[in-house]
PDB file of N, CA and C in Angstrom:
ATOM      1  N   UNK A   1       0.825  -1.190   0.000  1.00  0.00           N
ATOM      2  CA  UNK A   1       0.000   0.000   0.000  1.00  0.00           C
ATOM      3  C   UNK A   1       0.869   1.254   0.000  1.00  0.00           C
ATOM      4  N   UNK A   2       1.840   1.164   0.943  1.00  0.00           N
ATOM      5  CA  UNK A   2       3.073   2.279   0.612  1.00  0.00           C
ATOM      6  C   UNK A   2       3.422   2.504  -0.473  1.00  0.00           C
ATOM      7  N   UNK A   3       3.730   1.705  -1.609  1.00  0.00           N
ATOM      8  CA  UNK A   3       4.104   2.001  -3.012  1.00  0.00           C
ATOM      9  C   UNK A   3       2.891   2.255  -3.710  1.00  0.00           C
ATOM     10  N   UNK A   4       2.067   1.781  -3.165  1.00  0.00           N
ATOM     11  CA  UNK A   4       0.406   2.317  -4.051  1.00  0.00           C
ATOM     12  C   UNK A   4       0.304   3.932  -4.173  1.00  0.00           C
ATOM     13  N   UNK A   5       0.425   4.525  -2.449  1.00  0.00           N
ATOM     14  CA  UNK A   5       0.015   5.653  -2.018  1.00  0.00           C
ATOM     15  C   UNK A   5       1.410   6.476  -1.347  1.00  0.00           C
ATOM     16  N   UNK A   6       2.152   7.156  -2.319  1.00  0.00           N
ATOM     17  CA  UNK A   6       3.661   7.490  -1.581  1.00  0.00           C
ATOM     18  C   UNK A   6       3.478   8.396  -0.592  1.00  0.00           C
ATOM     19  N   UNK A   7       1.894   9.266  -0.394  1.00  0.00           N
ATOM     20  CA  UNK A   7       1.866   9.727   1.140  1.00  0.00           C
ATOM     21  C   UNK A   7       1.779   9.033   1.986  1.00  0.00           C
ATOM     22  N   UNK A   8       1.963   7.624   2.153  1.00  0.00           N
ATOM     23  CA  UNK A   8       1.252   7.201   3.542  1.00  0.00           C
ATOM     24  C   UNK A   8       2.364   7.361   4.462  1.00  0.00           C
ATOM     25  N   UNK A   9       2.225   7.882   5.878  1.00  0.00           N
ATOM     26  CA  UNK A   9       3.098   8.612   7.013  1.00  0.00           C
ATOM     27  C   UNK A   9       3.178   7.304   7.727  1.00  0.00           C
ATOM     28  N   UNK A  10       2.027   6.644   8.361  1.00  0.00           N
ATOM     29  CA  UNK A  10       2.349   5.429   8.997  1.00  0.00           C
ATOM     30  C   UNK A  10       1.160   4.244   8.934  1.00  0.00           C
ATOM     31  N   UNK A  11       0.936   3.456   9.309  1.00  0.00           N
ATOM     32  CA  UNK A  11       0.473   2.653   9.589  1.00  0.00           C
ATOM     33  C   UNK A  11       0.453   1.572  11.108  1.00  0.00           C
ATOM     34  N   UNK A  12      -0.705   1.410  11.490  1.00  0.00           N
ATOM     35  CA  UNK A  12      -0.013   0.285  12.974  1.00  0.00           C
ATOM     36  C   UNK A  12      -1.401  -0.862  12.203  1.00  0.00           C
ATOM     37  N   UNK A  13      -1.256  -1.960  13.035  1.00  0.00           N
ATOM     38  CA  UNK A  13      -1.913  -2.956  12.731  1.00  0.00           C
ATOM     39  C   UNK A  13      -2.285  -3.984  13.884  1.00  0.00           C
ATOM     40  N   UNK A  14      -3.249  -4.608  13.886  1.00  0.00           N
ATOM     41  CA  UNK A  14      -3.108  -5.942  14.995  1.00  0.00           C
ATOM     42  C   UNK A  14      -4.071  -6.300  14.457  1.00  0.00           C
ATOM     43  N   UNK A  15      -4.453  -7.710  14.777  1.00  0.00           N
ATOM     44  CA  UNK A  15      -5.519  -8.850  14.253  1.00  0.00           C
ATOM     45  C   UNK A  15      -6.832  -8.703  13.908  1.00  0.00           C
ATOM     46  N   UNK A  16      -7.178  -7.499  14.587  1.00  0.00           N
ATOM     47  CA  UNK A  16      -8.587  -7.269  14.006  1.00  0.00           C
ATOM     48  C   UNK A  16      -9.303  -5.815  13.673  1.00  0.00           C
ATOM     49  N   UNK A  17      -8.014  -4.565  13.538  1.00  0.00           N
ATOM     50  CA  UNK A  17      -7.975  -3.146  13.243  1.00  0.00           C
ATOM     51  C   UNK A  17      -6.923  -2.743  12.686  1.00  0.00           C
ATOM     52  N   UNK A  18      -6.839  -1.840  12.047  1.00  0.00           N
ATOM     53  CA  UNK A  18      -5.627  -0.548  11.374  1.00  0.00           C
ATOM     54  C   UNK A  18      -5.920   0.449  11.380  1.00  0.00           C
ATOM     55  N   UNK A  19      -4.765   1.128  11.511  1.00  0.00           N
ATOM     56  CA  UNK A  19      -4.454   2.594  11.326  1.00  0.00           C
ATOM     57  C   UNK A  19      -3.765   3.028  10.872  1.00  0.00           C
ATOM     58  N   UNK A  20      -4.766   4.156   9.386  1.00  0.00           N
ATOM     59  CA  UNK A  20      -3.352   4.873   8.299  1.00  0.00           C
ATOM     60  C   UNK A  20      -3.609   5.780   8.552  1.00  0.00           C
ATOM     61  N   UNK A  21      -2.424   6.722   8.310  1.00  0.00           N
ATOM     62  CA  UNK A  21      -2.126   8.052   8.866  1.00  0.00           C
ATOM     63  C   UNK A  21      -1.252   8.415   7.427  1.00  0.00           C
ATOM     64  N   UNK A  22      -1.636   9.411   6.585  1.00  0.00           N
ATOM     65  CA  UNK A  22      -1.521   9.335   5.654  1.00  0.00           C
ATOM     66  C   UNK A  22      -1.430  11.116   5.366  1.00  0.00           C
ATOM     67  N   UNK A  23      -1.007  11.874   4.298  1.00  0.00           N
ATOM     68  CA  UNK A  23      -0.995  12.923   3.846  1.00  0.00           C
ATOM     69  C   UNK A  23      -1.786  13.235   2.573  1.00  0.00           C
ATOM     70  N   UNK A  24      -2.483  13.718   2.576  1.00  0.00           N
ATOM     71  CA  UNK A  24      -3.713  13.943   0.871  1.00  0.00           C
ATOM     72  C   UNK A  24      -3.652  15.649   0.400  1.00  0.00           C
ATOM     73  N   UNK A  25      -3.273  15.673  -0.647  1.00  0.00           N
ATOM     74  CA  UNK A  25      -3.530  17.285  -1.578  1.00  0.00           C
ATOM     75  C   UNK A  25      -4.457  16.895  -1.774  1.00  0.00           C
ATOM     76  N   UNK A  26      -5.899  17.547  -1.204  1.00  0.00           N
ATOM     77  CA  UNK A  26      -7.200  17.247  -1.577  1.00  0.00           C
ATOM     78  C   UNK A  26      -7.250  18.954  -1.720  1.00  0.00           C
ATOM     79  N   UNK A  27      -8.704  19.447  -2.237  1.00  0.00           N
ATOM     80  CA  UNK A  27      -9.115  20.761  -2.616  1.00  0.00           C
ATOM     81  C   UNK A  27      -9.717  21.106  -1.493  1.00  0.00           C
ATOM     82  N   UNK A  28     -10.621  20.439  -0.988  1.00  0.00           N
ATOM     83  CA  UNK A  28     -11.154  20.581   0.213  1.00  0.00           C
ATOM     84  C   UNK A  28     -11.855  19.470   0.471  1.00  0.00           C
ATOM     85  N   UNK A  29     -12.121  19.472   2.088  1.00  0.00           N
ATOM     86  CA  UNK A  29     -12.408  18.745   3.045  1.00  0.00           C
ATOM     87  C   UNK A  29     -13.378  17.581   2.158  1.00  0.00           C
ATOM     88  N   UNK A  30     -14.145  17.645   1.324  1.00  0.00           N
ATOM     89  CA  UNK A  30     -15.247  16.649   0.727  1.00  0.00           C
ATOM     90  C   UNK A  30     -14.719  15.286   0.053  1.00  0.00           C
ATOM     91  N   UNK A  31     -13.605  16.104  -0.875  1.00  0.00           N
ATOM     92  CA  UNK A  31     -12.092  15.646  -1.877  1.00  0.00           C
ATOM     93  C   UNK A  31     -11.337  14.492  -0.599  1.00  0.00           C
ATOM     94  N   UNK A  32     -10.720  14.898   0.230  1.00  0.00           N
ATOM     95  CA  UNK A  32      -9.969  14.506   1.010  1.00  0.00           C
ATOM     96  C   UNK A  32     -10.520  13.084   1.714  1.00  0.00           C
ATOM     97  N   UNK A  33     -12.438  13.601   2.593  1.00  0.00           N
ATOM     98  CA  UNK A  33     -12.962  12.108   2.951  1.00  0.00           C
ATOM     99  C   UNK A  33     -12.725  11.403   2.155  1.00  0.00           C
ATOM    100  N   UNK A  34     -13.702  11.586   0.652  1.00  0.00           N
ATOM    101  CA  UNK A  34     -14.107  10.801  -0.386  1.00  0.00           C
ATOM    102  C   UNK A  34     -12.839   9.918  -0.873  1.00  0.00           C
ATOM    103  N   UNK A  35     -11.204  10.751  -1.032  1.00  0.00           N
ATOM    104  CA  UNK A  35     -10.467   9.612  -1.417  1.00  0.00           C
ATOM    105  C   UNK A  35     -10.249   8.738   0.191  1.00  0.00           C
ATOM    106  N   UNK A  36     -10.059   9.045   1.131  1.00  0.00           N
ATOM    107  CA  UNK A  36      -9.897   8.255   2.407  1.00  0.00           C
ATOM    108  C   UNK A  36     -10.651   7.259   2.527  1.00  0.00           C
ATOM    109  N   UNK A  37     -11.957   7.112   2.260  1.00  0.00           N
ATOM    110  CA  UNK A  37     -12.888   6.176   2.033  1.00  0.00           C
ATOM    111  C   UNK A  37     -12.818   5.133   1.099  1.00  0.00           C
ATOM    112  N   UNK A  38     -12.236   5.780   0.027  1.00  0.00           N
ATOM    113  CA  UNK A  38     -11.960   4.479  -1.150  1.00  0.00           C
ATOM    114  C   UNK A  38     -10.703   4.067  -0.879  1.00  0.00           C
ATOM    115  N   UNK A  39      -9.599   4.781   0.228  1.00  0.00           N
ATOM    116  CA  UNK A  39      -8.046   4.384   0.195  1.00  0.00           C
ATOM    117  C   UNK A  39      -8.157   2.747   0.572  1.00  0.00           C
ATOM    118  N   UNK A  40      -8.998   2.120   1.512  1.00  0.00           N
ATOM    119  CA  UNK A  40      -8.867   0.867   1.982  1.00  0.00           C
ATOM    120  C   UNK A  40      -9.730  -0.300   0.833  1.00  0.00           C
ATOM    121  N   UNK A  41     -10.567   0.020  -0.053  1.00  0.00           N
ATOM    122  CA  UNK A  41     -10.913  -0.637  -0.847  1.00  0.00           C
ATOM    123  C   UNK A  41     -10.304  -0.991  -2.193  1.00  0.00           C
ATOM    124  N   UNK A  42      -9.558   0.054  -2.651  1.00  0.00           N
ATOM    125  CA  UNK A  42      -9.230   0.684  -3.697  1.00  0.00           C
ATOM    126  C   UNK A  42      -7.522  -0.268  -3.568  1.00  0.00           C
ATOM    127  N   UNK A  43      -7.280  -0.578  -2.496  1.00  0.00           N
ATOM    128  CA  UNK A  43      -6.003  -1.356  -2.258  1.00  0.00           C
ATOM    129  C   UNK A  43      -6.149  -2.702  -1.990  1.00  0.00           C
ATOM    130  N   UNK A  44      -7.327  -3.090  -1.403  1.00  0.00           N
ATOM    131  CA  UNK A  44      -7.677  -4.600  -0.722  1.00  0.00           C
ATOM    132  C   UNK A  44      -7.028  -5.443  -1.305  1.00  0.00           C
ATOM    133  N   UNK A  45      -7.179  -5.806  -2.554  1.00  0.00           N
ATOM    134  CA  UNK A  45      -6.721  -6.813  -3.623  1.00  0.00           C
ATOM    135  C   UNK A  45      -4.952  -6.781  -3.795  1.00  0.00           C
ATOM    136  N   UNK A  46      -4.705  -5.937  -3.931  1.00  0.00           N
ATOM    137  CA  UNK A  46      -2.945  -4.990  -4.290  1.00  0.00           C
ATOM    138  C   UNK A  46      -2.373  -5.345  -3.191  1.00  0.00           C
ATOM    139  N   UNK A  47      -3.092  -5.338  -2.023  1.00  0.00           N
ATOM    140  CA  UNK A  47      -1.980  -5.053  -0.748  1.00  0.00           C
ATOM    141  C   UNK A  47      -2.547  -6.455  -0.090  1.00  0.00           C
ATOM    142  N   UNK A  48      -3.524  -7.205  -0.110  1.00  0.00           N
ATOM    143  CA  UNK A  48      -4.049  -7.909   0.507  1.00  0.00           C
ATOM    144  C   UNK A  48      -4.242  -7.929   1.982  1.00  0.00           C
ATOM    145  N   UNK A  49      -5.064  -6.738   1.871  1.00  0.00           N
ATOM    146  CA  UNK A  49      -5.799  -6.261   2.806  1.00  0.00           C
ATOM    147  C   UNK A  49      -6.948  -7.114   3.517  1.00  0.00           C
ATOM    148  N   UNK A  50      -7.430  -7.196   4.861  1.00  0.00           N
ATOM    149  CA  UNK A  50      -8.486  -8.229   5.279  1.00  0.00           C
ATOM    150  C   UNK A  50      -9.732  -7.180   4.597  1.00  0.00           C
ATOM    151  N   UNK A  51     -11.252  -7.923   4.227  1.00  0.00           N
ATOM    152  CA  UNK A  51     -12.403  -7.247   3.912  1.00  0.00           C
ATOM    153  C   UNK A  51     -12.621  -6.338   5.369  1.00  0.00           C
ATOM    154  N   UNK A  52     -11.947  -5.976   6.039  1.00  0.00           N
ATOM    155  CA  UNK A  52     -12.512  -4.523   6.859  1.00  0.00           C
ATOM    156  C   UNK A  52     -13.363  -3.484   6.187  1.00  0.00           C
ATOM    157  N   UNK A  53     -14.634  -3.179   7.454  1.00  0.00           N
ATOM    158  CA  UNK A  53     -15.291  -2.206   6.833  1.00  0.00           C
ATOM    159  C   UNK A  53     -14.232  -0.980   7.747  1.00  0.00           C
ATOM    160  N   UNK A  54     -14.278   0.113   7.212  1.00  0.00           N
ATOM    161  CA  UNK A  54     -14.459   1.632   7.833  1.00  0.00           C
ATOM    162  C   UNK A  54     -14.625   1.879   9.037  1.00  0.00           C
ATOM    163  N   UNK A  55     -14.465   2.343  10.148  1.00  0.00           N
ATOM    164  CA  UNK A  55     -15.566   1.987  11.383  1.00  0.00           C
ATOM    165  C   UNK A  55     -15.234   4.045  11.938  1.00  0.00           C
ATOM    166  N   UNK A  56     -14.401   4.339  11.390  1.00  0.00           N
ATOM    167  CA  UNK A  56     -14.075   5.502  11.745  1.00  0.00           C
ATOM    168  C   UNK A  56     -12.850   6.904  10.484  1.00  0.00           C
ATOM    169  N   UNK A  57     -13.068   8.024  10.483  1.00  0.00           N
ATOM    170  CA  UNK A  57     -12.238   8.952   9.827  1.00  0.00           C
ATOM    171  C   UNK A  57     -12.115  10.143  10.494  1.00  0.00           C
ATOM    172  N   UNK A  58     -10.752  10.629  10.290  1.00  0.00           N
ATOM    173  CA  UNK A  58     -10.807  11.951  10.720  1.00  0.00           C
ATOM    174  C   UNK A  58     -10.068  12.805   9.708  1.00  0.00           C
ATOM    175  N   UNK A  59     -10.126  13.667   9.014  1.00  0.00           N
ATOM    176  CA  UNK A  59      -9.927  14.883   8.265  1.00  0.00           C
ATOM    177  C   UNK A  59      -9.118  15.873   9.013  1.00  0.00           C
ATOM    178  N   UNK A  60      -7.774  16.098   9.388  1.00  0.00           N
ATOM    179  CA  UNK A  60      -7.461  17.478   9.740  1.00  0.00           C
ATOM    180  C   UNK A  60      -6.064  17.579   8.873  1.00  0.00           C
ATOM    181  N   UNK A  61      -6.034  19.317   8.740  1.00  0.00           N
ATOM    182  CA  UNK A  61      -5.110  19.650   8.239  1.00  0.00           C
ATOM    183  C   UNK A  61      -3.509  19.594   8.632  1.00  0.00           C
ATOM    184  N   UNK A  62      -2.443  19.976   7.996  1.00  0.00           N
ATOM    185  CA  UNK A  62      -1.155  19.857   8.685  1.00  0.00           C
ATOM    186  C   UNK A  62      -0.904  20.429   9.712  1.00  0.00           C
ATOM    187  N   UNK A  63      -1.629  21.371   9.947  1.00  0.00           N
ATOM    188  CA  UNK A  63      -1.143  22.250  10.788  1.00  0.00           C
ATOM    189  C   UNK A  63      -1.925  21.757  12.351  1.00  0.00           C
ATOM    190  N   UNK A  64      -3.020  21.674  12.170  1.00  0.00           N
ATOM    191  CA  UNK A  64      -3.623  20.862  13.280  1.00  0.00           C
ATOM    192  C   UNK A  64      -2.675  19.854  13.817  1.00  0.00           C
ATOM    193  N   UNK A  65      -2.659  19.035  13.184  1.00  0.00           N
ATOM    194  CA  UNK A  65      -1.942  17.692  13.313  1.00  0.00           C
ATOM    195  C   UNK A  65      -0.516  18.053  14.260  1.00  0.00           C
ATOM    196  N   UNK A  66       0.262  18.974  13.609  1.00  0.00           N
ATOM    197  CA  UNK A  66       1.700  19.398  14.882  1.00  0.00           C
ATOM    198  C   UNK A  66       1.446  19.909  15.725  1.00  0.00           C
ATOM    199  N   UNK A  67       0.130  20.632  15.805  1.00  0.00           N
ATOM    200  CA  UNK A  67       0.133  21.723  16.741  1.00  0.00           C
ATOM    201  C   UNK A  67      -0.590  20.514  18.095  1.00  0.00           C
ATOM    202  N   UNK A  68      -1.591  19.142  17.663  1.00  0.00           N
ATOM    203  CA  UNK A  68      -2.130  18.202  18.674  1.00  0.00           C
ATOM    204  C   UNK A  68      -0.450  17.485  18.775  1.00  0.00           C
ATOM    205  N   UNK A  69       0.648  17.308  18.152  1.00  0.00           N
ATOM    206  CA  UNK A  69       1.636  16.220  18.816  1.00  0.00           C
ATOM    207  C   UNK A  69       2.297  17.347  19.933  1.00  0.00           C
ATOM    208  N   UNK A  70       2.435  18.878  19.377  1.00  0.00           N
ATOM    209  CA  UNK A  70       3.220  19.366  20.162  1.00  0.00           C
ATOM    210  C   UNK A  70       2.386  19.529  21.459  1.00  0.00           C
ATOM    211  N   UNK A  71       0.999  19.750  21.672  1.00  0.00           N
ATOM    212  CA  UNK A  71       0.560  19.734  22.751  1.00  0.00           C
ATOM    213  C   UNK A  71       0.439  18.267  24.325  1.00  0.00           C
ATOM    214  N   UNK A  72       1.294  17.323  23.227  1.00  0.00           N
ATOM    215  CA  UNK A  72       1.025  16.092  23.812  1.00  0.00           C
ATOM    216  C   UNK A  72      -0.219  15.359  24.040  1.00  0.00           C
ATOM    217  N   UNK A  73      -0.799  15.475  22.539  1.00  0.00           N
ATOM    218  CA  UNK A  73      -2.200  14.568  22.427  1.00  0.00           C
ATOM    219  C   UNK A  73      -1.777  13.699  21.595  1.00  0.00           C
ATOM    220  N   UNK A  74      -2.496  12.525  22.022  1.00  0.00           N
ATOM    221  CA  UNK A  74      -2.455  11.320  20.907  1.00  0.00           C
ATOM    222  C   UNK A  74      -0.410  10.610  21.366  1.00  0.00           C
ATOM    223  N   UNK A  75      -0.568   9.996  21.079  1.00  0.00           N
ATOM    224  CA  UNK A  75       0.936   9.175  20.958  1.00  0.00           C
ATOM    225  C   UNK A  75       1.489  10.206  19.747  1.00  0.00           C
ATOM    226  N   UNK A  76       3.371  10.205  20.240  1.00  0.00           N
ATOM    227  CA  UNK A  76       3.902  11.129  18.735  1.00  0.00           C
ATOM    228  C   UNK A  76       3.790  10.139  17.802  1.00  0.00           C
ATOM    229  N   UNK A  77       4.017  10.494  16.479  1.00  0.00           N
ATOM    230  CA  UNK A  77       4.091   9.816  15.001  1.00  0.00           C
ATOM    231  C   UNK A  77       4.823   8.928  15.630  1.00  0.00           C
ATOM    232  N   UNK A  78       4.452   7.508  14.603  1.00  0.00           N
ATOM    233  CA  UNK A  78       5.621   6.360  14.626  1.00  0.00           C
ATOM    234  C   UNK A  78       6.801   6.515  13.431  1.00  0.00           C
ATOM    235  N   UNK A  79       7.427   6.133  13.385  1.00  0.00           N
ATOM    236  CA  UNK A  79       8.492   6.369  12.213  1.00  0.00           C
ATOM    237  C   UNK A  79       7.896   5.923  10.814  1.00  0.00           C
ATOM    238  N   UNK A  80       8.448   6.265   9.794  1.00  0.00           N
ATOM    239  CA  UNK A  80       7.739   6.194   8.706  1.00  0.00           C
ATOM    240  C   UNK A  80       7.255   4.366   8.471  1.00  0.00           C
ATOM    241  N   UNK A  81       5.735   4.375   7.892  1.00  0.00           N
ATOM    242  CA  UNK A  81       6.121   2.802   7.399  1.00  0.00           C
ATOM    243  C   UNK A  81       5.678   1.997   8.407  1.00  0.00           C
ATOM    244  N   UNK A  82       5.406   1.052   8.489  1.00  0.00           N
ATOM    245  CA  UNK A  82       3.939  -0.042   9.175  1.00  0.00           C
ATOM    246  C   UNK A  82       4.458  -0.948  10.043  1.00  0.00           C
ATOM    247  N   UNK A  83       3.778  -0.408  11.346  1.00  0.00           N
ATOM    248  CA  UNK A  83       4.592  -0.940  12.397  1.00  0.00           C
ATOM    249  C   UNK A  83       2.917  -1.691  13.703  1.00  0.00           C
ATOM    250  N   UNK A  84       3.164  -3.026  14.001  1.00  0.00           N
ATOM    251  CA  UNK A  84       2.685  -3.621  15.044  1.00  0.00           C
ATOM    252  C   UNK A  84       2.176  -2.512  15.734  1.00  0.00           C
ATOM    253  N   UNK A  85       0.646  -2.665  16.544  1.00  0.00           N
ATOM    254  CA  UNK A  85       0.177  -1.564  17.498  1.00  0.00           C
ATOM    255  C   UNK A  85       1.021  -2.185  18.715  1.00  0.00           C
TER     256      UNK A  85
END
């Protein structure tokens, strides 16, 4: 999926969830869901992905995003590239 999508920032995984954390030039916010939504289908086959549905998304910009690690929300980024939760 990394070579599919050369933004993807990270990934974690375990047996029955994932999490991509990813970068999108979308136009706006509508652009941005809409490809996020097809990112896990649109790869299933390519990456051999499990049939997971969706269960959750969040949309924020770059700037959001440093300004929640520098405040100490959320765990910091993992290093680039798909790593065990």
């Amino acid at each position: 999926m990394a070579h599919d999508h050369p933004f993807l920032l990270t990934s974690r995984y375990a047996n029955d969830h994932a999490e991509i954390r990813y970068w999108e030039e979308a136009r706006d916010l509508h652009d941005a869901a809409a490809v996020a939504l097809r990112l896990w289908g649109e790869h299933r086959q390519t990456a051999k992905l499990p049939p997971w549905e969706i269960v959750g998304l969040e949309v924020i910009d770059r700037e959001t995003y440093h300004q929640r690690i520098a405040e100490g929300y959320g765990p910091p980024p993992a290093p680039v590239g798909v790593h065990p939760y």
